[in-house]
PDB file of N, CA and C in Angstrom:
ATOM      1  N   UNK A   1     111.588 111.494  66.944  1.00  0.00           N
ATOM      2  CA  UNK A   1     110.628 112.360  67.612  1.00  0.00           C
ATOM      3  C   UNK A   1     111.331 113.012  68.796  1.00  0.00           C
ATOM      4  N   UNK A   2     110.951 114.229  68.917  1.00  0.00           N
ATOM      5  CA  UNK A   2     112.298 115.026  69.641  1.00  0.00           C
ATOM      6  C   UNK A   2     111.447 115.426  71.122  1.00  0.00           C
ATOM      7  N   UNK A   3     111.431 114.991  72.176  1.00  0.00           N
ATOM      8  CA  UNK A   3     110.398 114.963  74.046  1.00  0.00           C
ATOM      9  C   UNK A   3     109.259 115.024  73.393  1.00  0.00           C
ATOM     10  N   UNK A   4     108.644 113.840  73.378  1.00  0.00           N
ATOM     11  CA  UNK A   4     107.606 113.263  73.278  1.00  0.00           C
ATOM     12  C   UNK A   4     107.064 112.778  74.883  1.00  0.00           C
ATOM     13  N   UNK A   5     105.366 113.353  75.123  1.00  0.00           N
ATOM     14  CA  UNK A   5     105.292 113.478  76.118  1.00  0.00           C
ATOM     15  C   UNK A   5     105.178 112.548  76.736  1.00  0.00           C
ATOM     16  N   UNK A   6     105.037 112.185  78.011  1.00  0.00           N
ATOM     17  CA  UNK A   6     104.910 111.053  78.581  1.00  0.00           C
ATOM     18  C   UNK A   6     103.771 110.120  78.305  1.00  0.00           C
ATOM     19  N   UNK A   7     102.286 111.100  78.029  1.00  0.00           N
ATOM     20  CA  UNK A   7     101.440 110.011  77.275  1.00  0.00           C
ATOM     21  C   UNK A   7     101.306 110.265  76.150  1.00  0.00           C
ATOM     22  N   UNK A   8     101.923 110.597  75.267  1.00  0.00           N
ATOM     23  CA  UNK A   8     102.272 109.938  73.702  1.00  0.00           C
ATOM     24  C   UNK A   8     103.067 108.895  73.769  1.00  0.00           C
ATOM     25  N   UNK A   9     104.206 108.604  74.375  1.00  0.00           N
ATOM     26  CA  UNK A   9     104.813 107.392  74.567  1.00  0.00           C
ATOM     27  C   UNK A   9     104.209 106.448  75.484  1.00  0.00           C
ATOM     28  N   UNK A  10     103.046 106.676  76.253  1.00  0.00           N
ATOM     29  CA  UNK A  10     102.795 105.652  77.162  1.00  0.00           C
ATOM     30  C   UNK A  10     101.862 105.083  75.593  1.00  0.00           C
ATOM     31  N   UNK A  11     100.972 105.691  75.038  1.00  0.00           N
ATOM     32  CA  UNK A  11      99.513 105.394  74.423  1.00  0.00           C
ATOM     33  C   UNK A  11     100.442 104.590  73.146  1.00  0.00           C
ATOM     34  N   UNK A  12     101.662 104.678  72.801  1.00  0.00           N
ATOM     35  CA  UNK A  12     102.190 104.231  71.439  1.00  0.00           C
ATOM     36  C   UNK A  12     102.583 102.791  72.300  1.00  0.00           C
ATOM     37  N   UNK A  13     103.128 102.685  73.322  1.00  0.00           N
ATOM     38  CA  UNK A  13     103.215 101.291  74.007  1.00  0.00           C
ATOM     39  C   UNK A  13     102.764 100.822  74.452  1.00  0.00           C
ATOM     40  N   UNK A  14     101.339 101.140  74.884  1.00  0.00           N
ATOM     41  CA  UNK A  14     100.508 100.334  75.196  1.00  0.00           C
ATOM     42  C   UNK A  14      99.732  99.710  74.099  1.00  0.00           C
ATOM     43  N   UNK A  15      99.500 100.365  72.822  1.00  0.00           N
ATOM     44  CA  UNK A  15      98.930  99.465  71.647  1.00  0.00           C
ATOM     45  C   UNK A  15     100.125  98.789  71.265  1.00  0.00           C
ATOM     46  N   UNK A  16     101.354  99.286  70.984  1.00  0.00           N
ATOM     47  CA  UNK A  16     102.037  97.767  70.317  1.00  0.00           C
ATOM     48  C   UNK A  16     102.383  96.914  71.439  1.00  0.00           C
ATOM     49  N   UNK A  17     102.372  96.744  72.676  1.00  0.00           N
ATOM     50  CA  UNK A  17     101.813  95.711  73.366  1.00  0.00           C
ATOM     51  C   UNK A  17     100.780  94.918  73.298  1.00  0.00           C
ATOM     52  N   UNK A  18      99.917  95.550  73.282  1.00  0.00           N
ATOM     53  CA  UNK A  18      98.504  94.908  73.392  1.00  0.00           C
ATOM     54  C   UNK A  18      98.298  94.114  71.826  1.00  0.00           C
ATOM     55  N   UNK A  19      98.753  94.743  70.525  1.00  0.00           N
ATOM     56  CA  UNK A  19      98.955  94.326  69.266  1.00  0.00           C
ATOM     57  C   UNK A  19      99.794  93.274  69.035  1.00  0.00           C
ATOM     58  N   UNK A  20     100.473  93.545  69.781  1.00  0.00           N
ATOM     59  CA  UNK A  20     101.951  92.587  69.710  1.00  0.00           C
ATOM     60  C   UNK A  20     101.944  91.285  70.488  1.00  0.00           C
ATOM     61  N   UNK A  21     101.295  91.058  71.530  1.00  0.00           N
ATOM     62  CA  UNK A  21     101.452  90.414  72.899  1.00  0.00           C
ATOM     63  C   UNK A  21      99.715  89.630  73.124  1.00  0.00           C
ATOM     64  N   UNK A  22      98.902  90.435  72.925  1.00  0.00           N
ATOM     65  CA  UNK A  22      97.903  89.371  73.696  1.00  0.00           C
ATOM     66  C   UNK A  22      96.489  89.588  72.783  1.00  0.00           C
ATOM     67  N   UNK A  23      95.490  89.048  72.885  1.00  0.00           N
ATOM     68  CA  UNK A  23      94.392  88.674  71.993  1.00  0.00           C
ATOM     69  C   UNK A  23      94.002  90.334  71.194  1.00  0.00           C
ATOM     70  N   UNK A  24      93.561  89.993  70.598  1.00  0.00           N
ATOM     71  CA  UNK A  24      92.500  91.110  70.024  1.00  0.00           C
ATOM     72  C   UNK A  24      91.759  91.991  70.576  1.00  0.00           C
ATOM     73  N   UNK A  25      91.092  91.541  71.635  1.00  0.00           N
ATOM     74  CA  UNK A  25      90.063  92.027  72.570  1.00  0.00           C
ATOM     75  C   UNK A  25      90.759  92.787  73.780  1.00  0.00           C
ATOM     76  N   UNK A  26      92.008  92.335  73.938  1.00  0.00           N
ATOM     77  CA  UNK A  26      92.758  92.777  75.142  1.00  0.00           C
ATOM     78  C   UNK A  26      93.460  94.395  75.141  1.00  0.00           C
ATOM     79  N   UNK A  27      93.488  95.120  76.190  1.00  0.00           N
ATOM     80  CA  UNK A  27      93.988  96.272  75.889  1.00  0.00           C
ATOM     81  C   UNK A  27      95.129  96.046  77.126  1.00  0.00           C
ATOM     82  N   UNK A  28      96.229  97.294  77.106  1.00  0.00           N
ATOM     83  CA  UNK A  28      97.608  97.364  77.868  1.00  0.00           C
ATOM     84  C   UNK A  28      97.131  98.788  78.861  1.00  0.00           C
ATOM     85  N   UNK A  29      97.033  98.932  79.880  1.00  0.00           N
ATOM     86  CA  UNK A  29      96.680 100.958  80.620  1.00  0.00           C
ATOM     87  C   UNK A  29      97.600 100.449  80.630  1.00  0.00           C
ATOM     88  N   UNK A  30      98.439 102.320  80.978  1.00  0.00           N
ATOM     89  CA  UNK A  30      99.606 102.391  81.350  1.00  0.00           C
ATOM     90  C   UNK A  30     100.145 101.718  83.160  1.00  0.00           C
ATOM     91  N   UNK A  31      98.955 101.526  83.661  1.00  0.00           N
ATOM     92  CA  UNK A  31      99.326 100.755  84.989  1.00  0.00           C
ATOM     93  C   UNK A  31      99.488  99.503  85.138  1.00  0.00           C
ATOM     94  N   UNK A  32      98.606  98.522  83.539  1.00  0.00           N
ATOM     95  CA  UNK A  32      98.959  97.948  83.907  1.00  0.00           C
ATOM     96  C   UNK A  32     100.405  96.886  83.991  1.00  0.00           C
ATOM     97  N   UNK A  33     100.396  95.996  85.346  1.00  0.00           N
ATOM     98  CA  UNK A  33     101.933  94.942  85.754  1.00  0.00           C
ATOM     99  C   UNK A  33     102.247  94.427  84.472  1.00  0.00           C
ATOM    100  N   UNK A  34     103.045  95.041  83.204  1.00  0.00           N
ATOM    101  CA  UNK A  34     103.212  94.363  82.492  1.00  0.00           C
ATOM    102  C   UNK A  34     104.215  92.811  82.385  1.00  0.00           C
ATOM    103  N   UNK A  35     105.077  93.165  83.196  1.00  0.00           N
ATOM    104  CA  UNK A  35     106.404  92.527  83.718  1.00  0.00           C
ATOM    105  C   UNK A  35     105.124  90.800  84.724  1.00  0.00           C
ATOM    106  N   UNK A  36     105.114  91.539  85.857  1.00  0.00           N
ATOM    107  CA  UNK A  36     104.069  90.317  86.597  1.00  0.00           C
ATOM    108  C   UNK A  36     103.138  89.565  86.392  1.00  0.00           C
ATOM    109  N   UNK A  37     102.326  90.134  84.974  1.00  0.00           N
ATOM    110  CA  UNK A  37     101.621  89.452  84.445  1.00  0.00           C
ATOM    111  C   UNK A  37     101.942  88.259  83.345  1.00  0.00           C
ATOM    112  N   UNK A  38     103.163  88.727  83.169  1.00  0.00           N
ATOM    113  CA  UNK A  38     103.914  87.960  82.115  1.00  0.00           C
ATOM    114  C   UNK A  38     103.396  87.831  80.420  1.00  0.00           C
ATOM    115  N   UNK A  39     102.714  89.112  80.497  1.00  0.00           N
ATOM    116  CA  UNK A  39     102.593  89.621  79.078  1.00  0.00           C
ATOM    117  C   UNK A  39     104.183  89.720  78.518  1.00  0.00           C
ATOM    118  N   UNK A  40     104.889  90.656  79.170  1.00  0.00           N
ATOM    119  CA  UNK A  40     106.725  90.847  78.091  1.00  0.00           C
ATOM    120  C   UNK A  40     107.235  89.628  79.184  1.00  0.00           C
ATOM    121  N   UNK A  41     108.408  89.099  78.794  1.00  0.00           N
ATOM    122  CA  UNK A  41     109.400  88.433  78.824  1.00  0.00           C
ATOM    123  C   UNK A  41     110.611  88.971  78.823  1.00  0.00           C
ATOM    124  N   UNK A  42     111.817  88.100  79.026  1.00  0.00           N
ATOM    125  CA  UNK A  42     113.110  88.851  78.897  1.00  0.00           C
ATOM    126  C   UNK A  42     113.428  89.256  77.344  1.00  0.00           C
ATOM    127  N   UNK A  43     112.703  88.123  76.138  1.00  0.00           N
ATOM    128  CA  UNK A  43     112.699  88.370  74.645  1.00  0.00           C
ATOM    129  C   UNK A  43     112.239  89.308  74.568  1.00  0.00           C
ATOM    130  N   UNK A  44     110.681  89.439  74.714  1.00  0.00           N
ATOM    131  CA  UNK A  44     109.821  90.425  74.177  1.00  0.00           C
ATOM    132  C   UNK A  44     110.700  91.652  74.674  1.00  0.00           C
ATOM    133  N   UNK A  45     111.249  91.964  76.015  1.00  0.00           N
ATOM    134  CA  UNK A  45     111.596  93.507  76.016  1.00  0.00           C
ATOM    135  C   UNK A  45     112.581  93.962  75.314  1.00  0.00           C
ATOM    136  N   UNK A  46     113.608  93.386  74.742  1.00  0.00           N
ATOM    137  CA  UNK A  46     114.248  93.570  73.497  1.00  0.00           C
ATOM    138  C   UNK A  46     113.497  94.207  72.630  1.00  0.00           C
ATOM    139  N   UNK A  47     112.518  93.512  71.887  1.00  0.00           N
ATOM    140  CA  UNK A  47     111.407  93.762  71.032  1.00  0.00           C
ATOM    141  C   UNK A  47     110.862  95.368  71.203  1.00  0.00           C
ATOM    142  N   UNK A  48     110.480  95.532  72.589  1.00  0.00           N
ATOM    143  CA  UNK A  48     109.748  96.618  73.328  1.00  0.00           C
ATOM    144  C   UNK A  48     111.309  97.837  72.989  1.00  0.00           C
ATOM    145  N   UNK A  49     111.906  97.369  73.301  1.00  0.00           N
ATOM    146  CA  UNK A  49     113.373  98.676  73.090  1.00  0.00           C
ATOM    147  C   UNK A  49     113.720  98.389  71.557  1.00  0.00           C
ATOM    148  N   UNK A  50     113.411  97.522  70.747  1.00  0.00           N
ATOM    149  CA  UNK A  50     113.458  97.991  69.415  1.00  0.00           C
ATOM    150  C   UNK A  50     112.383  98.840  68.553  1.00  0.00           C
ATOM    151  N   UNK A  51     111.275  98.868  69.537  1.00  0.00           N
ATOM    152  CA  UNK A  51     109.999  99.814  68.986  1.00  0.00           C
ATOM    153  C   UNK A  51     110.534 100.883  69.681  1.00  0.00           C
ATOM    154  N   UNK A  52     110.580 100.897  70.513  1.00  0.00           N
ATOM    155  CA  UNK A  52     111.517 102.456  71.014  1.00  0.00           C
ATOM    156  C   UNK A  52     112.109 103.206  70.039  1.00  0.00           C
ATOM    157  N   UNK A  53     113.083 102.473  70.121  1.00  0.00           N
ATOM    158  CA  UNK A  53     114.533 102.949  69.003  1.00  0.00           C
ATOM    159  C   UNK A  53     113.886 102.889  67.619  1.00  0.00           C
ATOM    160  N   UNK A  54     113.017 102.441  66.930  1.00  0.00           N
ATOM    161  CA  UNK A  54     112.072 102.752  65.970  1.00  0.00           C
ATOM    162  C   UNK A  54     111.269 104.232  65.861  1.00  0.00           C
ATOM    163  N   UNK A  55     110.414 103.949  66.652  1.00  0.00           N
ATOM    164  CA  UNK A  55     109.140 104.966  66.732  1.00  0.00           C
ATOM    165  C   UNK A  55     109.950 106.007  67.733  1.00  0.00           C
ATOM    166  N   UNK A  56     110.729 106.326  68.548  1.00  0.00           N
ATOM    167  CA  UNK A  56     110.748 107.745  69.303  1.00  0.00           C
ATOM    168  C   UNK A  56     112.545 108.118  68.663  1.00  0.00           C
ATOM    169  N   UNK A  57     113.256 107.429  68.143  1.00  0.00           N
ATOM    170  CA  UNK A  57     114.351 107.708  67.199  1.00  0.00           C
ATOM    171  C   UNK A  57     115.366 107.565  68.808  1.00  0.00           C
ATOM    172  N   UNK A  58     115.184 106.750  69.505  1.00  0.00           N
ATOM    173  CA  UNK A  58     116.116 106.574  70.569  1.00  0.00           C
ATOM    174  C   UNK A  58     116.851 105.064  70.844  1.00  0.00           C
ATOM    175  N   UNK A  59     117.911 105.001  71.718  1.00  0.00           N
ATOM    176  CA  UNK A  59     118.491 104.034  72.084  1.00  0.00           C
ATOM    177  C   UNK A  59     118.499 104.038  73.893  1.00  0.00           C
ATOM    178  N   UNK A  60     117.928 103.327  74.372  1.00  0.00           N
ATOM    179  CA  UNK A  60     117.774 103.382  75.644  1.00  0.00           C
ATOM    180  C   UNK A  60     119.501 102.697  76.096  1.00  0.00           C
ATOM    181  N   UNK A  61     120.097 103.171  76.823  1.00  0.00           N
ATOM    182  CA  UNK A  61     121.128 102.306  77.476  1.00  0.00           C
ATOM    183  C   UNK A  61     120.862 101.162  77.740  1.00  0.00           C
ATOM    184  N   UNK A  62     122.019 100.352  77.655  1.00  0.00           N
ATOM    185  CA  UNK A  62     121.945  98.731  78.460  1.00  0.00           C
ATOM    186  C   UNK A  62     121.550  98.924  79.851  1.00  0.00           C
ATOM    187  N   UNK A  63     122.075 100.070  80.679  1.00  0.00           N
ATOM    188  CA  UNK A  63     121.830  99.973  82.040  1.00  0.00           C
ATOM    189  C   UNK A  63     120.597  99.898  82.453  1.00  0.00           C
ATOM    190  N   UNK A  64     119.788 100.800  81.767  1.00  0.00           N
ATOM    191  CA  UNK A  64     117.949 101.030  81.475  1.00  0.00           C
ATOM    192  C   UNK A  64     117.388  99.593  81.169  1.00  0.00           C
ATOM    193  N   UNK A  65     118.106  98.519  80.727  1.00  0.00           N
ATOM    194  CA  UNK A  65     117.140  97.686  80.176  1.00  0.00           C
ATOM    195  C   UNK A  65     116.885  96.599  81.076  1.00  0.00           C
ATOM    196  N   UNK A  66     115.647  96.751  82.234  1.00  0.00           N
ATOM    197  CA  UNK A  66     116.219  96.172  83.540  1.00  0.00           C
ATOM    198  C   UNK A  66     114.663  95.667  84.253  1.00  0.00           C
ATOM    199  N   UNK A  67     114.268  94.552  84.274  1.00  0.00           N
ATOM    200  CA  UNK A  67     112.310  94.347  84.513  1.00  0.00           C
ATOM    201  C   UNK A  67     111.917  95.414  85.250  1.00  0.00           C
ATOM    202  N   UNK A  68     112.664  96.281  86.273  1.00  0.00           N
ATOM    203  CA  UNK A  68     112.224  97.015  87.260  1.00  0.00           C
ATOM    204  C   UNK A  68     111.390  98.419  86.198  1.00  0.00           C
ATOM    205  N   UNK A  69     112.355  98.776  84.835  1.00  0.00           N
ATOM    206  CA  UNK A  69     111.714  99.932  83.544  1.00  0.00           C
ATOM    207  C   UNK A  69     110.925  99.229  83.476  1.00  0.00           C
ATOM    208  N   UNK A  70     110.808  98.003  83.448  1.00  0.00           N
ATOM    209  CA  UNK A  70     109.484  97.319  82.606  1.00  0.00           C
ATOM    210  C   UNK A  70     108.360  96.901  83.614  1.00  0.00           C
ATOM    211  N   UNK A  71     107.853  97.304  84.298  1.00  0.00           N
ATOM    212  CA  UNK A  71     107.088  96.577  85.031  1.00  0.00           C
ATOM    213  C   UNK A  71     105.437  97.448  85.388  1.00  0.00           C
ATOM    214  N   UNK A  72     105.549  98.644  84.648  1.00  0.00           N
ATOM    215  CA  UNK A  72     104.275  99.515  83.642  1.00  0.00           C
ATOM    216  C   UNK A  72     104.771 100.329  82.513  1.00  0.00           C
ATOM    217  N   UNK A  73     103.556 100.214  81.405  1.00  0.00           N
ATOM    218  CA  UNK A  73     103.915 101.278  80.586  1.00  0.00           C
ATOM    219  C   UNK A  73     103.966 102.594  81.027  1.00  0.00           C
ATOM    220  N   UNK A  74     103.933 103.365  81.926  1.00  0.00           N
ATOM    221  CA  UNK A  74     104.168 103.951  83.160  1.00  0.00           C
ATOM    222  C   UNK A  74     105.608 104.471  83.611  1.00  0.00           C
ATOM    223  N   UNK A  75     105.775 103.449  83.608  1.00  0.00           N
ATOM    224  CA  UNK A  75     107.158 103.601  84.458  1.00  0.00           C
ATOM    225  C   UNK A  75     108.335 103.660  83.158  1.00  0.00           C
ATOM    226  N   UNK A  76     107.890 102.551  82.231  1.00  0.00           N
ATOM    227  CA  UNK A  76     108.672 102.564  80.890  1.00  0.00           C
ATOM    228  C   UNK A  76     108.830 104.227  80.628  1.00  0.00           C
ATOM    229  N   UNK A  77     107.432 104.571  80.317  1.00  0.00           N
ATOM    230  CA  UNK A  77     107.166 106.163  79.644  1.00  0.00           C
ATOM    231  C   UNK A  77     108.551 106.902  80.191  1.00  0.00           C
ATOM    232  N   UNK A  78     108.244 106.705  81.437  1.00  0.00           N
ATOM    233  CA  UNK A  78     109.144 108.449  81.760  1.00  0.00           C
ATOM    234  C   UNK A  78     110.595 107.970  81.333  1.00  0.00           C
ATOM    235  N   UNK A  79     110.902 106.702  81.799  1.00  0.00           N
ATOM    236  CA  UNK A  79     112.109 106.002  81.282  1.00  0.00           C
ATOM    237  C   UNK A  79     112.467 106.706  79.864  1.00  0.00           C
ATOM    238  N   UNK A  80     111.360 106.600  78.897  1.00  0.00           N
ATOM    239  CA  UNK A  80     111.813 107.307  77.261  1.00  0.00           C
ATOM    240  C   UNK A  80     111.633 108.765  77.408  1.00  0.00           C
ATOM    241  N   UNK A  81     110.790 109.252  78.002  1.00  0.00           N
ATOM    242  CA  UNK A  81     110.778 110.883  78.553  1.00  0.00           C
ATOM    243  C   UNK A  81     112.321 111.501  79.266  1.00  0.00           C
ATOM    244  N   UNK A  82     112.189 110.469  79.969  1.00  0.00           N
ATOM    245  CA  UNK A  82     113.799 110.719  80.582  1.00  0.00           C
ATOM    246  C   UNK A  82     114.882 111.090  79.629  1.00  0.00           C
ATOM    247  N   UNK A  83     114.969 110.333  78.836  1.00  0.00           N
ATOM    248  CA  UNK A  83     116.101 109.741  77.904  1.00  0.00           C
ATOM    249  C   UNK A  83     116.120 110.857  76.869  1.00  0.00           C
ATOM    250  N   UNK A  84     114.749 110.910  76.450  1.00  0.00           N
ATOM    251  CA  UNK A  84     114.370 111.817  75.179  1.00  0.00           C
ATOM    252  C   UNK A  84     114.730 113.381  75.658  1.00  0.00           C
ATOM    253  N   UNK A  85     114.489 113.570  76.724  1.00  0.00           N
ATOM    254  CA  UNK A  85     114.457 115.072  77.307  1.00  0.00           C
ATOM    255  C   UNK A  85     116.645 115.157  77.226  1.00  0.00           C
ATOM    256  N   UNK A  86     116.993 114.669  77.778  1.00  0.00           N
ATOM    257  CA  UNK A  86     118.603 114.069  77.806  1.00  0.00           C
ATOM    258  C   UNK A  86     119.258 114.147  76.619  1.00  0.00           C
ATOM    259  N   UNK A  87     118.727 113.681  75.281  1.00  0.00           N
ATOM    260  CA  UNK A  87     119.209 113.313  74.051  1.00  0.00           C
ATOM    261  C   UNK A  87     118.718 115.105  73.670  1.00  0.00           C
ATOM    262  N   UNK A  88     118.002 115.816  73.705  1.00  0.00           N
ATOM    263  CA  UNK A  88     117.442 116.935  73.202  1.00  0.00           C
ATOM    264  C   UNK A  88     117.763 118.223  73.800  1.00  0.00           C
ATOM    265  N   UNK A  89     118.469 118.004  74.975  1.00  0.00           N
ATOM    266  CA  UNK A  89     119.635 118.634  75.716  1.00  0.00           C
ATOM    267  C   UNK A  89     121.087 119.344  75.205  1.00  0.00           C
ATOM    268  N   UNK A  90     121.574 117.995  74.700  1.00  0.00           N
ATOM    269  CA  UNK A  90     122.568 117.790  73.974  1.00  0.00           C
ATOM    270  C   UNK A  90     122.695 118.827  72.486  1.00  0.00           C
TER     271      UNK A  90
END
């Protein structure tokens, strides 16, 4: 997927969070502390950058992969907005 906007990528990570990570009933906003709440883990965000690299056709750098990206779907977003806008540059 070639700059995908910031909430198309927030709304695609906040359901496979919320799908992935916590009850049925539970939903992910893009604000919320995903990192502080201890919904992701150091595993799960692996996981979270392999749905990336899945669904938006990207590879986030090692340097990017850091709790501070992870700590809203929010902050993640522009992180893949960033990246995506960068890769589509090229």
């Amino acid at each position: 997927m070639l700059n995908p906007s910031v909430e198309t990528v927030s709304a695609k990570l906040c359901h496979f969070i919320a799908t992935s990570y916590l009850d049925d009933d539970e939903q992910v906003a893009p604000d919320t502390p995903i990192i502080k709440l201890n919904i992701l883990d150091s595993a799960s965000i692996f996981d979270v950058v392999e749905f990336i690299h899945r669904e938006f056709a990207l590879r986030l750098p090692v340097i990017d992969i850091h709790p501070d990206n992870f700590a809203t779907v929010a902050v993640l977003s522009k992180v893949v907005e960033h990246h995506s806008n960068k890769e589509a540059a090229l």
